[in-house]
C-alpha atoms as a PDB file:
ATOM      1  CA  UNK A   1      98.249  77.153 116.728  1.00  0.00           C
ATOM      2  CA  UNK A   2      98.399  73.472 115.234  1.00  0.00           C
ATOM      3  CA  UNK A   3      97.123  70.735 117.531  1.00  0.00           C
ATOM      4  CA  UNK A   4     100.325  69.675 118.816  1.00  0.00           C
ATOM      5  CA  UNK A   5     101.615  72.815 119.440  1.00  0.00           C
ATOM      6  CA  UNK A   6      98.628  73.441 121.981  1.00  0.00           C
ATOM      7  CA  UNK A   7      99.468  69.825 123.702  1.00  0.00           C
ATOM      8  CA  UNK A   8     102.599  70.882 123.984  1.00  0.00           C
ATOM      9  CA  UNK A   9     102.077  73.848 125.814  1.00  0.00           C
ATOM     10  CA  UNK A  10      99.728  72.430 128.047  1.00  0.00           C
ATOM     11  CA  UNK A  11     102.378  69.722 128.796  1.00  0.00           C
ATOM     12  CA  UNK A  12     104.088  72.439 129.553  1.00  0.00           C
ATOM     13  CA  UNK A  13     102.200  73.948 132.058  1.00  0.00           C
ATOM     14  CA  UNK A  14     101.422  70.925 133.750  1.00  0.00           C
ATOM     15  CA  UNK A  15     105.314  70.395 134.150  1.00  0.00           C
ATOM     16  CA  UNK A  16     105.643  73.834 135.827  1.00  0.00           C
ATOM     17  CA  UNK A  17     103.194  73.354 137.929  1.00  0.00           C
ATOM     18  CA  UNK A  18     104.203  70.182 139.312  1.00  0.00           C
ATOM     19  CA  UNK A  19     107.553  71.040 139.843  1.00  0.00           C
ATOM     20  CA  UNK A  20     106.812  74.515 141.574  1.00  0.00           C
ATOM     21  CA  UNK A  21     104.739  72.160 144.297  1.00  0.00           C
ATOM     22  CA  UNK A  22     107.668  69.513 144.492  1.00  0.00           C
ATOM     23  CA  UNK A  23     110.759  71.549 143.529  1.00  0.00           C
ATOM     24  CA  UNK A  24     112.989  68.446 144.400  1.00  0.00           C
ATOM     25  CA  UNK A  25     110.907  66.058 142.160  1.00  0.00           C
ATOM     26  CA  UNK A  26     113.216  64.179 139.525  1.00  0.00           C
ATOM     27  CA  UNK A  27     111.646  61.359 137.569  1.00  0.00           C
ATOM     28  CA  UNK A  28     112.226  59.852 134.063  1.00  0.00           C
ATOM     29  CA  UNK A  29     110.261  60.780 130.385  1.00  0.00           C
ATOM     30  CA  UNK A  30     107.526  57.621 131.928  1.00  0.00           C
ATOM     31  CA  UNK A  31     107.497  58.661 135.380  1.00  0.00           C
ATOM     32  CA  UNK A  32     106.591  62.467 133.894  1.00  0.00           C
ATOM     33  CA  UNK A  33     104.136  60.455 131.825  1.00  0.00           C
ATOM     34  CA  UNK A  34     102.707  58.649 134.421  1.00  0.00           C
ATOM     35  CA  UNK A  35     103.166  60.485 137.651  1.00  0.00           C
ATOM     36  CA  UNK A  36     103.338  64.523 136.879  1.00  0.00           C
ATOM     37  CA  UNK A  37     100.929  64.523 133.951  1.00  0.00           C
ATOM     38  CA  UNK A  38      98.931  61.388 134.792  1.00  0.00           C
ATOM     39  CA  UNK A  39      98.659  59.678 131.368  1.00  0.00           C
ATOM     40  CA  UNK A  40      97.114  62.331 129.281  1.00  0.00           C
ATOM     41  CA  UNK A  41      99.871  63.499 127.086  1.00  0.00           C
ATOM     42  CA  UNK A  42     101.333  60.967 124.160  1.00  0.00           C
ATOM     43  CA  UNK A  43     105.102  60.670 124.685  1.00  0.00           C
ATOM     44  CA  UNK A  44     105.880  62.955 121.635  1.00  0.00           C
ATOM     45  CA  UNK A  45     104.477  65.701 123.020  1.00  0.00           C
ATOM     46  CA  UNK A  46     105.704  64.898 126.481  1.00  0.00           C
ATOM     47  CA  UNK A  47     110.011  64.997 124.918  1.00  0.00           C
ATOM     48  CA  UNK A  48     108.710  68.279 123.227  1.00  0.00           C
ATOM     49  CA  UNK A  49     107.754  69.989 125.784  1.00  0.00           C
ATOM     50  CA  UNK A  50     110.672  68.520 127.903  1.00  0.00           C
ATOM     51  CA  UNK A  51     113.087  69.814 125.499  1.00  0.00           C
ATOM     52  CA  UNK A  52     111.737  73.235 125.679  1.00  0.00           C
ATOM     53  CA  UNK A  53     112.165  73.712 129.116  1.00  0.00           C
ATOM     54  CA  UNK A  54     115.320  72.706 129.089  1.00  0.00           C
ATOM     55  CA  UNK A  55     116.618  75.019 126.013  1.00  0.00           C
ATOM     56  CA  UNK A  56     114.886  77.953 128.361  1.00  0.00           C
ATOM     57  CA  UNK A  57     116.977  76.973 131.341  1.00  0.00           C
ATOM     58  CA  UNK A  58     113.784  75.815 133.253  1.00  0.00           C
ATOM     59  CA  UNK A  59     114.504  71.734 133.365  1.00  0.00           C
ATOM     60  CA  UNK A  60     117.870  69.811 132.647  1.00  0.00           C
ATOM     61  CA  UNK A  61     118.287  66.384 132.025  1.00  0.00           C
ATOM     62  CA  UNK A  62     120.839  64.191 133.794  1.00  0.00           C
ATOM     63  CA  UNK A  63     121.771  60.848 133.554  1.00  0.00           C
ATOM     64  CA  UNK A  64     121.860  58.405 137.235  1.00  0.00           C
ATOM     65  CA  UNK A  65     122.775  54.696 136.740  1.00  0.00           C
ATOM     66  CA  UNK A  66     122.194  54.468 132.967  1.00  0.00           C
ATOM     67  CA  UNK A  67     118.736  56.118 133.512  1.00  0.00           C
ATOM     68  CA  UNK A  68     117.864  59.946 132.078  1.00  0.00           C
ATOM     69  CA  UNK A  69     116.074  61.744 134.902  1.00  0.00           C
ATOM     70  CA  UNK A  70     114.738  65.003 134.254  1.00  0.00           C
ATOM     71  CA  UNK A  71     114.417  67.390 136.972  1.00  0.00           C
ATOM     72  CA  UNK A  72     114.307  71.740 137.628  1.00  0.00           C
ATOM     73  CA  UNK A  73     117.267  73.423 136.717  1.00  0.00           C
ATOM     74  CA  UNK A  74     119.374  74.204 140.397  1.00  0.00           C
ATOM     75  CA  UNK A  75     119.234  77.691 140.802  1.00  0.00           C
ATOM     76  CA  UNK A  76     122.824  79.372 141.081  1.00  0.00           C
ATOM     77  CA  UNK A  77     124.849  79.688 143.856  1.00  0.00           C
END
C-alpha cells in the first residue's frame, strides 16, 4: 500500500463514521475538510476518497445554489 492509498482509506473511514452518527449531514469538499475530518487530510486525498464512495453507492454529490454538497446516498424507497 503506497502512502496515499493508506490516507485515502483512512479518509475513508473517517467519512463513514461521521456520517453513520449524523446520517443527515451534507457539507461541501471544505466543510468535509474542516468539519468531518478536522483538518488532517490534504484535499487530494479528501476528492479521492469522496469519489470512491460515491462510485460504491455510499455518498453522492449534488449541486444546491451553485455549491457541490456531498452527502449519504438516500436509501431506496
Amino acid at each position: 500500500m503506497t502512502p496515499a492509498s493508506t490516507a485515502i482509506d483512512s479518509a475513508i473511514q473517517q467519512i463513514r463514521a461521521y456520517v453513520a452518527g449524523r446520517p443527515h449531514s451534507a457539507d461541501t469538499l471544505d466543510g468535509i475538510a474542516q468539519w468531518w475530518l478536522g483538518g488532517q487530510f490534504p484535499r487530494e486525498i479528501i476528492e479521492a476518497a469522496l469519489e470512491q464512495l460515491r462510485a460504491a453507492g455510499e455518498l453522492e454529490r449534488i449541486e444546491i445554489g451553485g455549491r457541490q454538497l456531498w452527502r449519504r446516498q438516500p436509501m431506496p424507497g
